[in-house]
C-alpha atoms as a PDB file:
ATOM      1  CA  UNK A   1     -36.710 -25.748 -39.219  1.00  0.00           C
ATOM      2  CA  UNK A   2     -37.647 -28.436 -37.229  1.00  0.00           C
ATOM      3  CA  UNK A   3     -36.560 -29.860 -34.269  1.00  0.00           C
ATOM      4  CA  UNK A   4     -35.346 -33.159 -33.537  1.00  0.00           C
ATOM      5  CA  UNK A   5     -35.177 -34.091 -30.126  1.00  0.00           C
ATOM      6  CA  UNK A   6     -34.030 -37.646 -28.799  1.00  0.00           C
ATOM      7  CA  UNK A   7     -36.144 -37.885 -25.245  1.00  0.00           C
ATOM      8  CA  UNK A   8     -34.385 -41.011 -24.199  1.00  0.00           C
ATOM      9  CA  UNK A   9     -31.210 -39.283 -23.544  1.00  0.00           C
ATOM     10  CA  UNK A  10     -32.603 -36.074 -22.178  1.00  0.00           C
ATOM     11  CA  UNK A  11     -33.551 -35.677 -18.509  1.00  0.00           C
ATOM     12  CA  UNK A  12     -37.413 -35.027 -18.203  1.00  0.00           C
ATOM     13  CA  UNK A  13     -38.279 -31.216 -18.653  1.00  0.00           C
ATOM     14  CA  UNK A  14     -41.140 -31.793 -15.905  1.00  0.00           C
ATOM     15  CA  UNK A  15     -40.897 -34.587 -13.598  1.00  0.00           C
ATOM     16  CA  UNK A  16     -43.929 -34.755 -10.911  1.00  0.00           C
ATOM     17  CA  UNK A  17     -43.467 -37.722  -8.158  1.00  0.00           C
ATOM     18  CA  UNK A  18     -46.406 -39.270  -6.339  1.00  0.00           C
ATOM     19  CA  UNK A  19     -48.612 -36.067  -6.479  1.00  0.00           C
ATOM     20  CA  UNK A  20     -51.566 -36.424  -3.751  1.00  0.00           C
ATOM     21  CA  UNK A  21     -54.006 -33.552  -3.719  1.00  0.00           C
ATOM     22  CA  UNK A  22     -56.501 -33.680  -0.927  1.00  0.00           C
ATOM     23  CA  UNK A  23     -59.516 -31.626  -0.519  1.00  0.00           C
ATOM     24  CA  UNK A  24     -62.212 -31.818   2.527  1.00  0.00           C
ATOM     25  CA  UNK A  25     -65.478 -32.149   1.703  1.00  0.00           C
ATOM     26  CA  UNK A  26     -69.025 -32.654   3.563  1.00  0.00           C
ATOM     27  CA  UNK A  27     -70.436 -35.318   4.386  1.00  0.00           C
ATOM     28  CA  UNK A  28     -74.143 -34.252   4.024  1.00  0.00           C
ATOM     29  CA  UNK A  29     -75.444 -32.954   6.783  1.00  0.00           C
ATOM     30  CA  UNK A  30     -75.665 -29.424   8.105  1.00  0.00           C
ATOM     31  CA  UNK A  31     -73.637 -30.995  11.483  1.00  0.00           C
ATOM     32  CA  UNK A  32     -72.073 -33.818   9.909  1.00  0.00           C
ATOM     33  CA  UNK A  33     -69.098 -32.363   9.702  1.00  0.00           C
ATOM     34  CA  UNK A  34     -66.529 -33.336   6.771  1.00  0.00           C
ATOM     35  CA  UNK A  35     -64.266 -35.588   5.394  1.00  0.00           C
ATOM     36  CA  UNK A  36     -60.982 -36.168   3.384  1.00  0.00           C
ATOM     37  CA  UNK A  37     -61.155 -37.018  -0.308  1.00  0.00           C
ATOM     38  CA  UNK A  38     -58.693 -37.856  -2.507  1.00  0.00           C
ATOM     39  CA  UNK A  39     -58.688 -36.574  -5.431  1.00  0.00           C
ATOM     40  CA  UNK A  40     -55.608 -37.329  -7.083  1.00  0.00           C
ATOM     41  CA  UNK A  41     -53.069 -40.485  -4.827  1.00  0.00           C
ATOM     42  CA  UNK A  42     -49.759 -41.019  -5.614  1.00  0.00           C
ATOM     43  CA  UNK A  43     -49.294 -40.140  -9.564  1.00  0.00           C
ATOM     44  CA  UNK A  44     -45.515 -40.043 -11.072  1.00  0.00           C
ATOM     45  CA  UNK A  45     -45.331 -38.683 -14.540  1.00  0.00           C
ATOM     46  CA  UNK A  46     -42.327 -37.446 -16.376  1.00  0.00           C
ATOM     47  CA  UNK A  47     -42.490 -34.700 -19.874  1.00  0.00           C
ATOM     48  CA  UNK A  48     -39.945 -34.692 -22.552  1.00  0.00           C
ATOM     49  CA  UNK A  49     -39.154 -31.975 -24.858  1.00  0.00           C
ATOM     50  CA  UNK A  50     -40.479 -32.474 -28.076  1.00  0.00           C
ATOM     51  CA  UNK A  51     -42.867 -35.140 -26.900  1.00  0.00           C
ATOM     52  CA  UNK A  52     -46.861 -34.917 -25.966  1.00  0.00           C
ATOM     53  CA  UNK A  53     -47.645 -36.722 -22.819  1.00  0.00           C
ATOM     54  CA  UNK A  54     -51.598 -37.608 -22.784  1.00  0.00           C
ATOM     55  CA  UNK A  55     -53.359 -37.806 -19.433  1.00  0.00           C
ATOM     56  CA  UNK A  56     -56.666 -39.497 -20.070  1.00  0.00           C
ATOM     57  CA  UNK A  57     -59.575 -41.273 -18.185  1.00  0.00           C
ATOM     58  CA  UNK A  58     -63.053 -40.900 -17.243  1.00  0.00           C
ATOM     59  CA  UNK A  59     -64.936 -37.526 -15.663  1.00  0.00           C
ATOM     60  CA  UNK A  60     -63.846 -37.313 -12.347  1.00  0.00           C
ATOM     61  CA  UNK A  61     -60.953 -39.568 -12.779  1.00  0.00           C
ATOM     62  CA  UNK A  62     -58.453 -36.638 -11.542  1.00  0.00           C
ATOM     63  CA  UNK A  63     -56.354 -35.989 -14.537  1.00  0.00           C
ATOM     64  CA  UNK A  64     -57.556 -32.439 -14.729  1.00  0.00           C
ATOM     65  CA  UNK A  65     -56.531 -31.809 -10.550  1.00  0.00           C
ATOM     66  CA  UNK A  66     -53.434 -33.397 -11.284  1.00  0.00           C
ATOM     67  CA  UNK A  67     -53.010 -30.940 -14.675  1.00  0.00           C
ATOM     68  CA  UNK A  68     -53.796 -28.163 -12.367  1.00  0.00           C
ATOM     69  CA  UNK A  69     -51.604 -29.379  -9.981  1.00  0.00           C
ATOM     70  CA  UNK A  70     -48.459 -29.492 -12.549  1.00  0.00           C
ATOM     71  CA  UNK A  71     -49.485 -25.745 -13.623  1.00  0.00           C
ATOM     72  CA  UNK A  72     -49.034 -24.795 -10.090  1.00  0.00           C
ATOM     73  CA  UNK A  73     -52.666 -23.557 -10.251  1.00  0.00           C
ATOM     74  CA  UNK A  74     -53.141 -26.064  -7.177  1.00  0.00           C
ATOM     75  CA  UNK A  75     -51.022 -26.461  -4.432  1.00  0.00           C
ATOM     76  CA  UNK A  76     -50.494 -30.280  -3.968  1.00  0.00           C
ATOM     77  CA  UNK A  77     -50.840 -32.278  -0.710  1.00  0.00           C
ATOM     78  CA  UNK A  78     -47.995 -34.290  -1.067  1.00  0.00           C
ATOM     79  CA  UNK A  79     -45.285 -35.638  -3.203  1.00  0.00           C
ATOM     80  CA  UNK A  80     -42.946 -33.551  -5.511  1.00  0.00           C
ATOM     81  CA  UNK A  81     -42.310 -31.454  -9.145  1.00  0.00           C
ATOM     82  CA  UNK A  82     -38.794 -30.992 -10.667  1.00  0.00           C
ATOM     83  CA  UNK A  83     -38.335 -28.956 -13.368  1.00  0.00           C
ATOM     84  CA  UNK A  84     -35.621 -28.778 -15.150  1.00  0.00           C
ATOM     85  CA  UNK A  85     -34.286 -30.795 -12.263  1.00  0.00           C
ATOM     86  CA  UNK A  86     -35.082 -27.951  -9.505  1.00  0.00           C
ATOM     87  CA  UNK A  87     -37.969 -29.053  -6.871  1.00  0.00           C
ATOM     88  CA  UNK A  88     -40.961 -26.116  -8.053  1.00  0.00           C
ATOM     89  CA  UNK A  89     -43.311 -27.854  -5.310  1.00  0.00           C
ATOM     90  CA  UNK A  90     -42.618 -25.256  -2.764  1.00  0.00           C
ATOM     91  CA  UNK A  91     -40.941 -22.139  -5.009  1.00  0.00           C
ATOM     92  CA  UNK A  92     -40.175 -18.546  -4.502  1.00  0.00           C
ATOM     93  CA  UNK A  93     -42.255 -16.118  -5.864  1.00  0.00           C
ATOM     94  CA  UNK A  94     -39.454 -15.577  -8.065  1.00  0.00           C
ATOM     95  CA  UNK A  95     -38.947 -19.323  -9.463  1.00  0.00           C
ATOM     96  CA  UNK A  96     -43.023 -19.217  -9.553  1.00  0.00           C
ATOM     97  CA  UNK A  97     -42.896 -16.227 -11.923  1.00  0.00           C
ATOM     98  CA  UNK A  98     -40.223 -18.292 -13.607  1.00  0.00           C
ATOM     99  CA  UNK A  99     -41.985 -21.174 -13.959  1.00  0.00           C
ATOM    100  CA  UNK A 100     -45.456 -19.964 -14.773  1.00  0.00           C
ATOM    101  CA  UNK A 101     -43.105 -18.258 -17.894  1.00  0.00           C
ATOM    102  CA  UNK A 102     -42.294 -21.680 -18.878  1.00  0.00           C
ATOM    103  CA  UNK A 103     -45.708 -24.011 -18.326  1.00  0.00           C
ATOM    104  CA  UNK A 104     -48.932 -22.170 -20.163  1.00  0.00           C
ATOM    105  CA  UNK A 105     -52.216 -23.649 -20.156  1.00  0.00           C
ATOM    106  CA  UNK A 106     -54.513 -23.721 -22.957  1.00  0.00           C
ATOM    107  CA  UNK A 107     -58.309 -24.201 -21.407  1.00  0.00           C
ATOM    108  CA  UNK A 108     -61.000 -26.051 -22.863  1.00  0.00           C
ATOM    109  CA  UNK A 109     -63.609 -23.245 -23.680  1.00  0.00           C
ATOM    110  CA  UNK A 110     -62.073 -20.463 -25.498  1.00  0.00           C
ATOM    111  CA  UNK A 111     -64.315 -17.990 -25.097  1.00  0.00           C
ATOM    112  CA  UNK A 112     -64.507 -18.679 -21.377  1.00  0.00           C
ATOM    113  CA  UNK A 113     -60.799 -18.319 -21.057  1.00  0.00           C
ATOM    114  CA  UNK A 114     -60.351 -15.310 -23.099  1.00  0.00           C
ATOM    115  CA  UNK A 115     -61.554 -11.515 -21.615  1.00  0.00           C
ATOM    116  CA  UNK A 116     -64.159 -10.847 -23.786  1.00  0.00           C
ATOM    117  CA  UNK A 117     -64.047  -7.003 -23.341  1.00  0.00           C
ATOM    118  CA  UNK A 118     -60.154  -7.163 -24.403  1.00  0.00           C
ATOM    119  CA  UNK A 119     -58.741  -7.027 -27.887  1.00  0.00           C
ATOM    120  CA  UNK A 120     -56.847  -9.811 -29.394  1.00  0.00           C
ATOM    121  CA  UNK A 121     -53.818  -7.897 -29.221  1.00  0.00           C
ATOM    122  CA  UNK A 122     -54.286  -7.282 -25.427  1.00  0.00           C
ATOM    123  CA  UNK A 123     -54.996 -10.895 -24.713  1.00  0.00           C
ATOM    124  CA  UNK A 124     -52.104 -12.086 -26.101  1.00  0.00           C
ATOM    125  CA  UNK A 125     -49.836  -9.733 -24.588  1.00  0.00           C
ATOM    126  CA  UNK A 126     -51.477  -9.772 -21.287  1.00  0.00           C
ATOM    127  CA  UNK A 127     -48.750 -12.276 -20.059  1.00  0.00           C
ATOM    128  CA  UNK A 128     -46.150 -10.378 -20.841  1.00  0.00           C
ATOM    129  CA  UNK A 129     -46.904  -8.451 -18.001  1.00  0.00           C
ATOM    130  CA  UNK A 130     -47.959 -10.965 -15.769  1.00  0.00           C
ATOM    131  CA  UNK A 131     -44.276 -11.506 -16.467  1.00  0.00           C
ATOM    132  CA  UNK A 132     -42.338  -8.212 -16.246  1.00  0.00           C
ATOM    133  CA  UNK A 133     -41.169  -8.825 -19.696  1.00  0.00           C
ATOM    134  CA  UNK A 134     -39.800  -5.548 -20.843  1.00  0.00           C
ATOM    135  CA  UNK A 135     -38.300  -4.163 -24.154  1.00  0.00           C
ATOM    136  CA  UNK A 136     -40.745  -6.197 -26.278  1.00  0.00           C
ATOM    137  CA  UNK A 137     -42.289  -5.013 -29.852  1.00  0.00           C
ATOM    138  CA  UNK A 138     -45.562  -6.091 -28.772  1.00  0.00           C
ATOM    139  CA  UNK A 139     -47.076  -5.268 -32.380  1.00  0.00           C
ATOM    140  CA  UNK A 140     -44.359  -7.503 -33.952  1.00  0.00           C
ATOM    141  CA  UNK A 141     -44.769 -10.022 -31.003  1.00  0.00           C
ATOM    142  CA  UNK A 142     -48.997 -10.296 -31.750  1.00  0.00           C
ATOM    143  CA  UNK A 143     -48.413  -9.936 -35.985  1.00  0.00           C
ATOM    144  CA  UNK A 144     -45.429 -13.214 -35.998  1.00  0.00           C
ATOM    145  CA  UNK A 145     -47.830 -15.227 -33.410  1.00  0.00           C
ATOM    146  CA  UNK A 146     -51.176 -14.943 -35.318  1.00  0.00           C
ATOM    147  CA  UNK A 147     -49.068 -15.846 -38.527  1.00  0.00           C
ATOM    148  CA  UNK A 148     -47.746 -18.551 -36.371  1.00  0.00           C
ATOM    149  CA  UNK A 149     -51.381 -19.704 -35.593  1.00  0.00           C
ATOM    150  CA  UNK A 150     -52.745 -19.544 -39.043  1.00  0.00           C
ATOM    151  CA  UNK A 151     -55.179 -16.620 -38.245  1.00  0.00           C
ATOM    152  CA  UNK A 152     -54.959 -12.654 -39.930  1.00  0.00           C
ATOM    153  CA  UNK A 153     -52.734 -10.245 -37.959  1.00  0.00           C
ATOM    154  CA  UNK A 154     -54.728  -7.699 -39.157  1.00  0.00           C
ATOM    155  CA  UNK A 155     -57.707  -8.580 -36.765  1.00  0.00           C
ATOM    156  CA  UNK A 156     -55.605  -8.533 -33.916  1.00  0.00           C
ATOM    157  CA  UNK A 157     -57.746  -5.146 -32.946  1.00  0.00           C
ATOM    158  CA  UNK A 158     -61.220  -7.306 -32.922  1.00  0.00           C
ATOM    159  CA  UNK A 159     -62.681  -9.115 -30.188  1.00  0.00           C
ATOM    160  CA  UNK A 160     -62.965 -12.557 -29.313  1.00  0.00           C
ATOM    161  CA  UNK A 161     -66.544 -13.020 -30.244  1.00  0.00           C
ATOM    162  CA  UNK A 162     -65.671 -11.854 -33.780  1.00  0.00           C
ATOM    163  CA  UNK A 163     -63.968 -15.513 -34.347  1.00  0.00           C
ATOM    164  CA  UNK A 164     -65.331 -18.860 -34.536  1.00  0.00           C
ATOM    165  CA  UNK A 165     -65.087 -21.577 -31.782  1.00  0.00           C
ATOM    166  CA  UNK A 166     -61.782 -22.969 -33.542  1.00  0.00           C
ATOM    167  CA  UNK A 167     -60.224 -19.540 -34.139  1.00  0.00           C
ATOM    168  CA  UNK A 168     -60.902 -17.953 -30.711  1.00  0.00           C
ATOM    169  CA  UNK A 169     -58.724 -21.621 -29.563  1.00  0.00           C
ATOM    170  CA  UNK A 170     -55.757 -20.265 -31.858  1.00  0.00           C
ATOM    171  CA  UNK A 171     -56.274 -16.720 -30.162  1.00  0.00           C
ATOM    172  CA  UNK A 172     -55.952 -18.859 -26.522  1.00  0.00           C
ATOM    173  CA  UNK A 173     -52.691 -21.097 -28.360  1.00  0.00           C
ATOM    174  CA  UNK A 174     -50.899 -17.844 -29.499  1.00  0.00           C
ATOM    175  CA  UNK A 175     -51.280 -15.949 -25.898  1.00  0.00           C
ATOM    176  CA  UNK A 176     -49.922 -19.165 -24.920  1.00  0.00           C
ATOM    177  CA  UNK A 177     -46.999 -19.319 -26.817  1.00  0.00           C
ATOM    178  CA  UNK A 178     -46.538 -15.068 -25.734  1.00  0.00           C
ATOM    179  CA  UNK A 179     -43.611 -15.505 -23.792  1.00  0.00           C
ATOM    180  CA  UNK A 180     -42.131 -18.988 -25.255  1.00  0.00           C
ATOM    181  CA  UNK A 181     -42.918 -21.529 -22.988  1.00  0.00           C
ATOM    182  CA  UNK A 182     -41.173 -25.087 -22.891  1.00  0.00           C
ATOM    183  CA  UNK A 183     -44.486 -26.924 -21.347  1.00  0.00           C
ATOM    184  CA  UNK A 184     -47.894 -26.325 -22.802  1.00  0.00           C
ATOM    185  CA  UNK A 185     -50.629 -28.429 -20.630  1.00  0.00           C
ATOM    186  CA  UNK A 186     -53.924 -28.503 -23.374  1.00  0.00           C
ATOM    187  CA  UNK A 187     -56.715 -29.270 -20.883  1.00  0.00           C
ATOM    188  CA  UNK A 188     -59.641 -30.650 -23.115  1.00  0.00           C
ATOM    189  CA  UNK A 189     -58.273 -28.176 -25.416  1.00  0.00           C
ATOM    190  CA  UNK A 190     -59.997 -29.891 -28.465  1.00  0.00           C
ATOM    191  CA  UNK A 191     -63.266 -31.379 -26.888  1.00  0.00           C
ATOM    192  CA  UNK A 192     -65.397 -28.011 -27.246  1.00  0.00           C
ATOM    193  CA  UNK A 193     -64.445 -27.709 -30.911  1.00  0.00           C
ATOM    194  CA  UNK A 194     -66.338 -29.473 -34.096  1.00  0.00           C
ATOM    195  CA  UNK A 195     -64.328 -33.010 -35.418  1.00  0.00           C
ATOM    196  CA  UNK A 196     -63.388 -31.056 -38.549  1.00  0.00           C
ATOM    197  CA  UNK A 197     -62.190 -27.899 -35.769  1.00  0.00           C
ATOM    198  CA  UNK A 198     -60.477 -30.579 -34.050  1.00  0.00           C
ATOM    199  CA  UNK A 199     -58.126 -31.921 -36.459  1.00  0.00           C
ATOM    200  CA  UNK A 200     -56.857 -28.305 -38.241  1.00  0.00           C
ATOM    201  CA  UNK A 201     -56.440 -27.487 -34.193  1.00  0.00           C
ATOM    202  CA  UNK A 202     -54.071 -31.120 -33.507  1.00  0.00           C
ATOM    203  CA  UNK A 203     -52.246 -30.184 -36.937  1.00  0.00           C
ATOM    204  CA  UNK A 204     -51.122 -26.498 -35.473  1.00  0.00           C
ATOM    205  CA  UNK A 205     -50.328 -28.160 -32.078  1.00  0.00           C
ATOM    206  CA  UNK A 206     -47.795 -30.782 -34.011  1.00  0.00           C
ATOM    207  CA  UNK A 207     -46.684 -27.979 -36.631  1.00  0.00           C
ATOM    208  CA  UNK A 208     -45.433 -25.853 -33.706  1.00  0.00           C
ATOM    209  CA  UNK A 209     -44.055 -28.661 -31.619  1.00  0.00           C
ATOM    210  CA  UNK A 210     -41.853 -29.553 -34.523  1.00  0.00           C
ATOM    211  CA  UNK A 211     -40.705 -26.141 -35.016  1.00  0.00           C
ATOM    212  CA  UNK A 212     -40.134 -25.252 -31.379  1.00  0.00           C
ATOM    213  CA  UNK A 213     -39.715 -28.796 -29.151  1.00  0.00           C
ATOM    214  CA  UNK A 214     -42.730 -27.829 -26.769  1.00  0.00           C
ATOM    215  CA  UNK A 215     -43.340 -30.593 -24.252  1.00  0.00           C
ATOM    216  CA  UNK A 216     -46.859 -30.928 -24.560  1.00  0.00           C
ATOM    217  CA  UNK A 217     -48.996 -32.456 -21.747  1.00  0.00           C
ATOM    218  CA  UNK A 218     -52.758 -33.278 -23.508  1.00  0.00           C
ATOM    219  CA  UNK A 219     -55.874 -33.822 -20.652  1.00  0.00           C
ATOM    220  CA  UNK A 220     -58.711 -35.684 -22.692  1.00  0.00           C
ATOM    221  CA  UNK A 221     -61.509 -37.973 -22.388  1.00  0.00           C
ATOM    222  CA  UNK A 222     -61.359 -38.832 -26.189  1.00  0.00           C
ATOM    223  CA  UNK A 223     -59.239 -41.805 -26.920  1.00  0.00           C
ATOM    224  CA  UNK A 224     -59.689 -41.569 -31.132  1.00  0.00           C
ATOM    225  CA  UNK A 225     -57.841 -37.527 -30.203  1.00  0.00           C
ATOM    226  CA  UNK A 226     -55.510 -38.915 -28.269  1.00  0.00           C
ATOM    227  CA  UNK A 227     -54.333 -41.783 -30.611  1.00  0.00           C
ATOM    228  CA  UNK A 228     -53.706 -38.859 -33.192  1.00  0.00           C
ATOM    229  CA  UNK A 229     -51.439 -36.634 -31.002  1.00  0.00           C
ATOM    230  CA  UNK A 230     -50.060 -38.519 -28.305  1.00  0.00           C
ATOM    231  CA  UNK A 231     -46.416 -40.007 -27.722  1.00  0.00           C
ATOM    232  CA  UNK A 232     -47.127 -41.652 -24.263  1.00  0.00           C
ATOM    233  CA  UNK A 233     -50.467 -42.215 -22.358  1.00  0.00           C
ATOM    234  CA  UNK A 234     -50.879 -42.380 -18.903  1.00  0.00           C
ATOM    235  CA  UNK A 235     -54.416 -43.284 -17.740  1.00  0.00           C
ATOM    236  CA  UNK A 236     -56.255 -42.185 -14.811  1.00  0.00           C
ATOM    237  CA  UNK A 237     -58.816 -43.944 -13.047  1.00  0.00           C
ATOM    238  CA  UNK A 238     -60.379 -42.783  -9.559  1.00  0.00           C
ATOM    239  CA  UNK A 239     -57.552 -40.336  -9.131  1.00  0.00           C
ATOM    240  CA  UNK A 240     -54.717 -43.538  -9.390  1.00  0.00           C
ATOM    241  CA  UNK A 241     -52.527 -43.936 -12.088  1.00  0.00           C
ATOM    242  CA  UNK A 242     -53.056 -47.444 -13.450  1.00  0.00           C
ATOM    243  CA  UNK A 243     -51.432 -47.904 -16.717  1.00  0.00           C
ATOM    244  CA  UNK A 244     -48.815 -45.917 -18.705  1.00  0.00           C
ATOM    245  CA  UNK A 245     -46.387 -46.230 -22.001  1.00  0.00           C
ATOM    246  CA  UNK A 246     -46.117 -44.974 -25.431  1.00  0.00           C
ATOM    247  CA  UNK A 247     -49.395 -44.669 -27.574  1.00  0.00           C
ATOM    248  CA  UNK A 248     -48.710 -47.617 -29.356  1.00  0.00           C
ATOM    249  CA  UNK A 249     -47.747 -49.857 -26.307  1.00  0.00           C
ATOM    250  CA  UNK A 250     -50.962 -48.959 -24.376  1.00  0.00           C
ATOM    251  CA  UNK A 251     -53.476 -48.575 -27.517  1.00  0.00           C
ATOM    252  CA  UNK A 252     -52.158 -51.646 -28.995  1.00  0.00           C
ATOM    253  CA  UNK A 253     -51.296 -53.874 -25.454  1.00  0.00           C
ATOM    254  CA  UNK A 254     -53.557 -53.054 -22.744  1.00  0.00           C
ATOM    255  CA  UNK A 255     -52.903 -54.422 -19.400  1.00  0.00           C
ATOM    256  CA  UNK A 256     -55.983 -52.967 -17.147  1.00  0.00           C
ATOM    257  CA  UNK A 257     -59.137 -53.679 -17.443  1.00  0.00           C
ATOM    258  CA  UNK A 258     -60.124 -50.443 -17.182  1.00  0.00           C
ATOM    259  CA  UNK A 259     -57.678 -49.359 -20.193  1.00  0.00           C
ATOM    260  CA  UNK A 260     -59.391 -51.678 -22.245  1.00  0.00           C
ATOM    261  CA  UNK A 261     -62.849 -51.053 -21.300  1.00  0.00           C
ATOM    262  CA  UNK A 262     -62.151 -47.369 -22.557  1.00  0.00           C
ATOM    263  CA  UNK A 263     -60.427 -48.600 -25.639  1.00  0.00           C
ATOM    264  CA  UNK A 264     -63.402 -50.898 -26.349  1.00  0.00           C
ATOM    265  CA  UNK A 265     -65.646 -47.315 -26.941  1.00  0.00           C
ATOM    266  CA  UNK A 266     -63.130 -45.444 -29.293  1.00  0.00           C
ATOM    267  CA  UNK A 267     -64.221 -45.018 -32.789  1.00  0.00           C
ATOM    268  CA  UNK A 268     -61.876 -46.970 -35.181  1.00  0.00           C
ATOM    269  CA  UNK A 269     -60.474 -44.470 -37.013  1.00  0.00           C
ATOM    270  CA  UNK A 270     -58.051 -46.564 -38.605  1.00  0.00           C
ATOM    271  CA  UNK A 271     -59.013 -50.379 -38.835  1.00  0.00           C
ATOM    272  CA  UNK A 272     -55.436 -51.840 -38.785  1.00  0.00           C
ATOM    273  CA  UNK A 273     -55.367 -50.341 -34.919  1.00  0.00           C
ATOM    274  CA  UNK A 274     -58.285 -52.264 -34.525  1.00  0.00           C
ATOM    275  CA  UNK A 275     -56.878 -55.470 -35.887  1.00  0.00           C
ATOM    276  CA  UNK A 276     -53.549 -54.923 -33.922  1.00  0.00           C
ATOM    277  CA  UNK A 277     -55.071 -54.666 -30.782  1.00  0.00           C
ATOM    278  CA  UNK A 278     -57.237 -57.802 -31.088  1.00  0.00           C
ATOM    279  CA  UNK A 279     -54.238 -59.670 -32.138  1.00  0.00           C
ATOM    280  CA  UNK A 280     -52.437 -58.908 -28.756  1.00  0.00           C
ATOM    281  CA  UNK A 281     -55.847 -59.111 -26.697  1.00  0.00           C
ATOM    282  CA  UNK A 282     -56.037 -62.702 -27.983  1.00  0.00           C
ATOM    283  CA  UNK A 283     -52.574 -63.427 -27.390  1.00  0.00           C
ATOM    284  CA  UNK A 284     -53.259 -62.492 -24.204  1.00  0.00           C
ATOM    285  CA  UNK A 285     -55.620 -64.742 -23.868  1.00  0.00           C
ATOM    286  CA  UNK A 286     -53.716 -67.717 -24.711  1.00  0.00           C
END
C-alpha cells in the first residue's frame, strides 16, 4: 500500500540550519603555513517524509560535504541539525546510534562501498549490528529485502562481484533499507550506472518511497536525473546555497544565473520542459 503523505502540514523530518564546514588547508609551501577554506557557508535545508530533496551543482560545489555533514559522517563547523525536532549536531553516542539507525547512505560506486570478501547476506545485515538490533530473522530479513529490491534471494550467499554494476547498487539500497530508515541520502547514487541502469534504479527508489514514505535526499551533478526524481532542488554553487524550490519552480523559473547556466546543458528529455522554461526566461525578460 502506498503512502500518502501531505509535507506541508508535517514538520520537516531533517531540518539542517546554516551548516558551515571548515577545513584548513596549505597554502603551498613547505613553510607557508595554512589557511581556512570553506567548504560548505551557511546552507539551510529542510526533508519531508515522503518527499526527495535534490542537492545539485557543479564538482566541488559542496553538496557532497554538506551530504556528509547531514549523515553525521562530518562533524560541522557551525550552524545546526534537528531531527525529528531534537538538535543531533552535538548527540550522545546513544542519539548517534539512534540516528545513524534512521539516515543510511547509499554511495556512488557500489562495488567500492560494498566488502567484497563478504556475502550478500552479511552485507546487508552488517548494520544490524552496527546497531545492536537483536531478535531479528536475519534469513527472512535478507530474503523480503532482495524481493524488495527486485534481485533473487537465492544469491544472497554470492559475492558482490557476481552482480552487475546496477545490481551490486540494489545490494547497497537493500543494506540500506536493513534496519528501516526514515532518511536515505543517495550520493551520486545513479551517476556510475549505464542510462538504461539508471532509470530501473530511479523506478525502485520511487517504488519504495511510495510504499514506505522515505525522505530521500538525492546529491547529483545530472540535472536530466534530477528532473525525473526530485520534489525540491536546492542548488549549490561554491559551497553557498543560491537557489531553491520545487522541481518545477526552479527547472521551469530560474532566478540565478548560475541555475540557468546549468539548466542550459541538460539534455531535453521532454521538449514541453524545454518550451516551458523559455516561456518564463522570456517573460523574464520583458
Amino acid at each position: 500500500m502506498s503512502i500518502v503523505i501531505d509535507h506541508l502540514r508535517n514538520e520537516p523530518l531533517l531540518e539542517a540550519k546554516n551548516l558551515v564546514r571548515e577545513f584548513q588547508v596549505s597554502k603551498g609551501g613547505a613553510f607557508a603555513g595554512t589557511e581556512t577554506f570553506r567548504a560548505v557557508d551557511d546552507v539551510s535545508l529542510a526533508m519531508h517524509a515522503g518527499r526527495t530533496m535534490a542537492l545539485v551543482g557543479e564538482s566541488g560545489s559542496g553538496k557532497s560535504t554538506t551530504a556528509r555533514m547531514i549523515a553525521k559522517l562530518l562533524d560541522v563547523t557551525s550552524g545546526a541539525m534537528f531531527f525529528e525536532g531534537e538538535d543531533v549536531t552535538k548527540a550522545s553516542d546513544a542519539s548517534l546510534r539512534r540516528f545513524r539507525a534512521n539516515v543510511q547512505v547509499v554511495f556512488q560506486d557500489p562495488f567500492s562501498s560494498l566488502n567484497p570478501k563478504h556475502t550478500v547476506d552479511r552485507i546487508i545485515t552488517a548494520p544490524l549490528d552496527y546497531q545492536g538490533f537483536k531478535g531479528v530473522d536475519r534469513r527472512l530479513l535478507v530474503k523480503n529485502l532482495l524481493e524488495r529490491v527486485g534481485l533473487n534471494p537465492d544469491h544472497s550467499g554470492r559475492y558482490p562481484s557476481q552482480f552487475s554494476g546496477g545490481q551490486a547498487q540494489r545490494i547497497g539500497i537493500a543494506r540500506a533499507l536493513a534496519v528501516e530508515p526514515k532518511l536515505v541520502i543517495c550520493d551520486e547514487a545513479v551517476s556510475a550506472l549505464d542510462v538504461s541502469v539508471q532509470a530501473q534504479v530511479i523506478n525502485l527508489l520511487r517504488e519504495l518511497q511510495q510504499e514506505s514514505g522515505y525522505a530521500y535526499l538525492f546529491i547529483a551533478h545530472d540535472l536530466a536525473v534530477v528532473r525525473q526524481i526530485a520534489d525540491d532542488v536546492a542548488v549549490m554553487n561554491k559551497g553557498k546555497l543560491v537557489e531553491q524550490g520545487t522541481t518545477a519552480e526552479v527547472f521551469d523559473n530560474p532566478v540565478q544565473a548560475y541555475t540557468q547556466a546549468l539548466l542550459s546543458a541538460v539534455p531535453v528529455i521532454n521538449p514541453e520542459w524545454e518550451i516551458r522554461r523559455q516561456e518564463n526566461m522570456g517573460r523574464m525578460a520583458q
